[in-house]
Protein backbone atom coordinates (compact mmCIF):
# COMPACT_ATOMS: atom_id res chain seq x y z
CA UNK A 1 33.67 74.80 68.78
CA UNK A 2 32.57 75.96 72.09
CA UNK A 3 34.50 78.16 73.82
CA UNK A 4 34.61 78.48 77.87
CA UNK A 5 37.30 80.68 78.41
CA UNK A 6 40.10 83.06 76.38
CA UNK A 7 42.80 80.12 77.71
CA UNK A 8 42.49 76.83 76.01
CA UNK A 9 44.05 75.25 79.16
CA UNK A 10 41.15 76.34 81.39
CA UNK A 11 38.72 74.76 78.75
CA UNK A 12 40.82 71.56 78.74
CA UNK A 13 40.48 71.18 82.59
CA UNK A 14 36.50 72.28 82.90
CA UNK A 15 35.84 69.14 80.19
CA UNK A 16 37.74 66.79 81.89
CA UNK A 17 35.84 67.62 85.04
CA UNK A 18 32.90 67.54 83.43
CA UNK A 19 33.49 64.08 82.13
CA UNK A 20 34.84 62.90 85.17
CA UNK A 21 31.54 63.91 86.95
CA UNK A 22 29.18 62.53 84.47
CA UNK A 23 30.99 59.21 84.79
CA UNK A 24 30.72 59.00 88.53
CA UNK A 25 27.11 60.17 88.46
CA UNK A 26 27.00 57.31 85.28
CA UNK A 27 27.93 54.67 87.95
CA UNK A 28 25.63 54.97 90.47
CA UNK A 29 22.88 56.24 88.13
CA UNK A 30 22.79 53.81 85.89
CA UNK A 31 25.33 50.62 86.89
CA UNK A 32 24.23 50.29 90.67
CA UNK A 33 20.55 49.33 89.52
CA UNK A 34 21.54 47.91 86.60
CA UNK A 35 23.65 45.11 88.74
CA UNK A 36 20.72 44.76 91.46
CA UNK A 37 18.29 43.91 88.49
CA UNK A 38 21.28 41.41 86.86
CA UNK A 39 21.46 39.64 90.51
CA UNK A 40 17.85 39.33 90.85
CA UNK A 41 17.30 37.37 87.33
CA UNK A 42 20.70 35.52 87.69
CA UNK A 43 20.74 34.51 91.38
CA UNK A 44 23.85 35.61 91.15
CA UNK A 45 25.88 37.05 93.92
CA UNK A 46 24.12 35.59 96.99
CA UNK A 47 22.37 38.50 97.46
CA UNK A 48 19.56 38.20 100.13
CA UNK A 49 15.87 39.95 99.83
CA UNK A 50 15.35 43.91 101.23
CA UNK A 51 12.40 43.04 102.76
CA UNK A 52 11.54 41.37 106.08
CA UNK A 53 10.91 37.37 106.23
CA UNK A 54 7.45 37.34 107.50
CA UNK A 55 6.60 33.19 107.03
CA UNK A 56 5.68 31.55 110.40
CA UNK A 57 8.18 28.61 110.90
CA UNK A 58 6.85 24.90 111.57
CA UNK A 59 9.63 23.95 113.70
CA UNK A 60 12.54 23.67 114.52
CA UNK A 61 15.16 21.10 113.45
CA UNK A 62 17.16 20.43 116.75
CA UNK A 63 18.76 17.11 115.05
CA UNK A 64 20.62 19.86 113.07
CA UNK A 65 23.39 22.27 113.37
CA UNK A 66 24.33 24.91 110.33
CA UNK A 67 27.12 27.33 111.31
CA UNK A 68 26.77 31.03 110.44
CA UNK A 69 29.62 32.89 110.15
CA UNK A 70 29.84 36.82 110.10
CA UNK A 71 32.01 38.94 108.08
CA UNK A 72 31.97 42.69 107.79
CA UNK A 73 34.08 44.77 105.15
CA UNK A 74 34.01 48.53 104.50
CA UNK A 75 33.84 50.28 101.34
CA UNK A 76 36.69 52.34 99.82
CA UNK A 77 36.59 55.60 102.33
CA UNK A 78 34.44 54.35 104.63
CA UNK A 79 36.14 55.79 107.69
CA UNK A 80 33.65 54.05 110.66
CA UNK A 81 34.86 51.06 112.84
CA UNK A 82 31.69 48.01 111.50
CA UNK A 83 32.03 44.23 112.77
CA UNK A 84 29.53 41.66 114.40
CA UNK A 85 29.65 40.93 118.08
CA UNK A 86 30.55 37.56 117.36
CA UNK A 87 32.32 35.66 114.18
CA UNK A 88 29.87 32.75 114.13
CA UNK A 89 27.03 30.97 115.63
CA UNK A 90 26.04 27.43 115.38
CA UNK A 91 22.12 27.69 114.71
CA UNK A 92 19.05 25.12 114.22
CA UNK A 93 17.10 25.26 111.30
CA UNK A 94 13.88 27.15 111.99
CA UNK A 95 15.13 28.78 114.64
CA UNK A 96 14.99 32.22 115.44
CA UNK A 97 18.79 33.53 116.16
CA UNK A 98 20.27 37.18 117.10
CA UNK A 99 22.49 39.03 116.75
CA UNK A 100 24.34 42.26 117.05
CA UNK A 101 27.09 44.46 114.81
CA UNK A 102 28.74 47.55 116.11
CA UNK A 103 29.27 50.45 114.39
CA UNK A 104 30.99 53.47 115.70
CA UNK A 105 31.41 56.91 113.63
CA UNK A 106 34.75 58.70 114.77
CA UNK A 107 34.37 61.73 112.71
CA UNK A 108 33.14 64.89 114.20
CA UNK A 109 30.13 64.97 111.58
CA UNK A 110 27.59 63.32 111.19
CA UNK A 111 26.88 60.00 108.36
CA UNK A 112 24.72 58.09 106.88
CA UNK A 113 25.99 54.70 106.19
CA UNK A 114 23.54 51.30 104.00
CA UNK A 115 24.97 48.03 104.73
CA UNK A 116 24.47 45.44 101.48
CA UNK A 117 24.62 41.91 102.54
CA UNK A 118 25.63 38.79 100.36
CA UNK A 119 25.20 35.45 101.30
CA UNK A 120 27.76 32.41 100.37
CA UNK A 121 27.50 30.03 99.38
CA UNK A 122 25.07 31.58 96.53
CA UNK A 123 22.74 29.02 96.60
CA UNK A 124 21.74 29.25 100.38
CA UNK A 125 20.95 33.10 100.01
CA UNK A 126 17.27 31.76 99.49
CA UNK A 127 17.17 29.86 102.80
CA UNK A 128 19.04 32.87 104.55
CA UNK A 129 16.04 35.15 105.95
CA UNK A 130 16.14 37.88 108.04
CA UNK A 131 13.40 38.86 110.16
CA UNK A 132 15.14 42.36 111.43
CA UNK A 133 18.07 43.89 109.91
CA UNK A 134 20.16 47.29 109.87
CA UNK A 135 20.36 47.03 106.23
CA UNK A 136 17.02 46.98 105.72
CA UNK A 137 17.29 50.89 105.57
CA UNK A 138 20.23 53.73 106.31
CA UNK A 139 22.03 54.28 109.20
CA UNK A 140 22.46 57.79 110.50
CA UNK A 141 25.33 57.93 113.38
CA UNK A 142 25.73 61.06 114.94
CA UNK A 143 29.54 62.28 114.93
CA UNK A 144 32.05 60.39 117.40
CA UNK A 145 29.26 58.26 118.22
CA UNK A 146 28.24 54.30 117.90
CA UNK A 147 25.53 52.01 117.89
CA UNK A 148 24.49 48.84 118.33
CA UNK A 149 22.45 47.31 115.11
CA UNK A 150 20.41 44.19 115.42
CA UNK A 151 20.19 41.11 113.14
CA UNK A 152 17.35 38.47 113.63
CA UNK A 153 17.13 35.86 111.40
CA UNK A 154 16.49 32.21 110.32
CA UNK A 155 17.58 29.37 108.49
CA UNK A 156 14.99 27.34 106.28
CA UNK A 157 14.56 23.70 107.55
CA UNK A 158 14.54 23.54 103.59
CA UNK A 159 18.16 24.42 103.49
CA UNK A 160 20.02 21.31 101.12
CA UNK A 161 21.93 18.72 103.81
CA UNK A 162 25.54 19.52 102.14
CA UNK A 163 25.60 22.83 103.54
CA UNK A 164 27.02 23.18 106.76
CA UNK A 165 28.46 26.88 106.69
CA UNK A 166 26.64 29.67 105.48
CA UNK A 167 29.17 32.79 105.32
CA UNK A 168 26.56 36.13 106.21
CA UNK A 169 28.99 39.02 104.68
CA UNK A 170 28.15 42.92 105.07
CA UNK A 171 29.92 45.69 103.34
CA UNK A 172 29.24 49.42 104.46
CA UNK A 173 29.10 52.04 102.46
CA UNK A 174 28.96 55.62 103.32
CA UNK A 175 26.00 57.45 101.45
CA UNK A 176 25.38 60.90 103.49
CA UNK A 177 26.27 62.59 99.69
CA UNK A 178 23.44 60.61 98.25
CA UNK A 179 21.05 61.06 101.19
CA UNK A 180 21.96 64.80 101.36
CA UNK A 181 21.36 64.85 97.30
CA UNK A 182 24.89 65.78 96.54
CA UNK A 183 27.98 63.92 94.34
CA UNK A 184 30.78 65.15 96.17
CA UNK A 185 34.69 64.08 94.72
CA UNK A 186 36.58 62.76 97.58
């Protein structure tokens, strides 16, 4: 048996830290991929594509109307104020809409923040495409400040006749530890 220290107590507590580290590191190691590859091959989740939609449209459906509605949430500890400029918008298919969500850091330091959209209902997430998006990459916000970050997207033409609401939801999580290369306990 390995010993740290002359007081068994002091042992105790550095392996429970120890543990408790490599499980935290465990999670977003190994579980946050792990459910991004599990979405991908299951559909699952509404998740929507990283990447920019880059298809030129071949019209737009103005017979049609498809309401969007907007919903932001923020992760556990996430102390910045994060919502759209508007709740919902009634859209066309094919056309190209925007958008705008607010964010506003009121800590005196500065963060780094990745939004993860998720469709509902699931099965729309594939006619969901954004042409511009904040969460395509990290936000850095300065301390006590805010920003405006744009959302430009369309809705496929494609997009099955039964659904009339697609529900665009955002949660923001707060990844300046990660960005800086650090696991810090909060």
């Amino acid at each position: 048996m390995i010993r740290l220290s002359a007081n068994p107590a002091i042992d105790t507590v550095i392996k429970l830290v120890t543990v408790a580290v490599a499980m935290f590191a465990f999670v977003f190691v190994v579980m946050v991929p792990l459910y991004d590859v599990l979405c991908d091959a299951l559909g699952i989740n509404g998740k929507t594509s990283g990447q920019a939609y880059t298809a030129v449209q071949a019209g737009v459906d103005e017979e049609r109307v498809v309401t969007v509605q907007f919903v932001a949430t923020n992760n556990e500890g996430m102390p910045w104020e994060f919502g759209p400029s508007q709740t919902a918008m009634k859209v066309h298919p094919g056309a190209v809409n925007d958008t705008v969500f607010f964010a506003r850091n009121p800590l005196p330091k500065a963060m780094v923040a990745q939004a993860i959209p998720s469709v509902s209902p699931a099965r729309a997430a594939e006619y969901f495409h954004k042409t511009e998006c904040f969460c395509f990459n990290q936000q850095p916000l300065e301390g006590e400040s805010a920003a405006d970050m744009p959302l430009q997207f369309i809705v496929d033409q494609d997009l099955p006749r039964d659904i009339k609401t697609i529900t665009l939801s955002y949660t923001i999580f707060d990844v300046t530890d990660m960005v800086n290369g650090s696991v810090a306990a909060r």
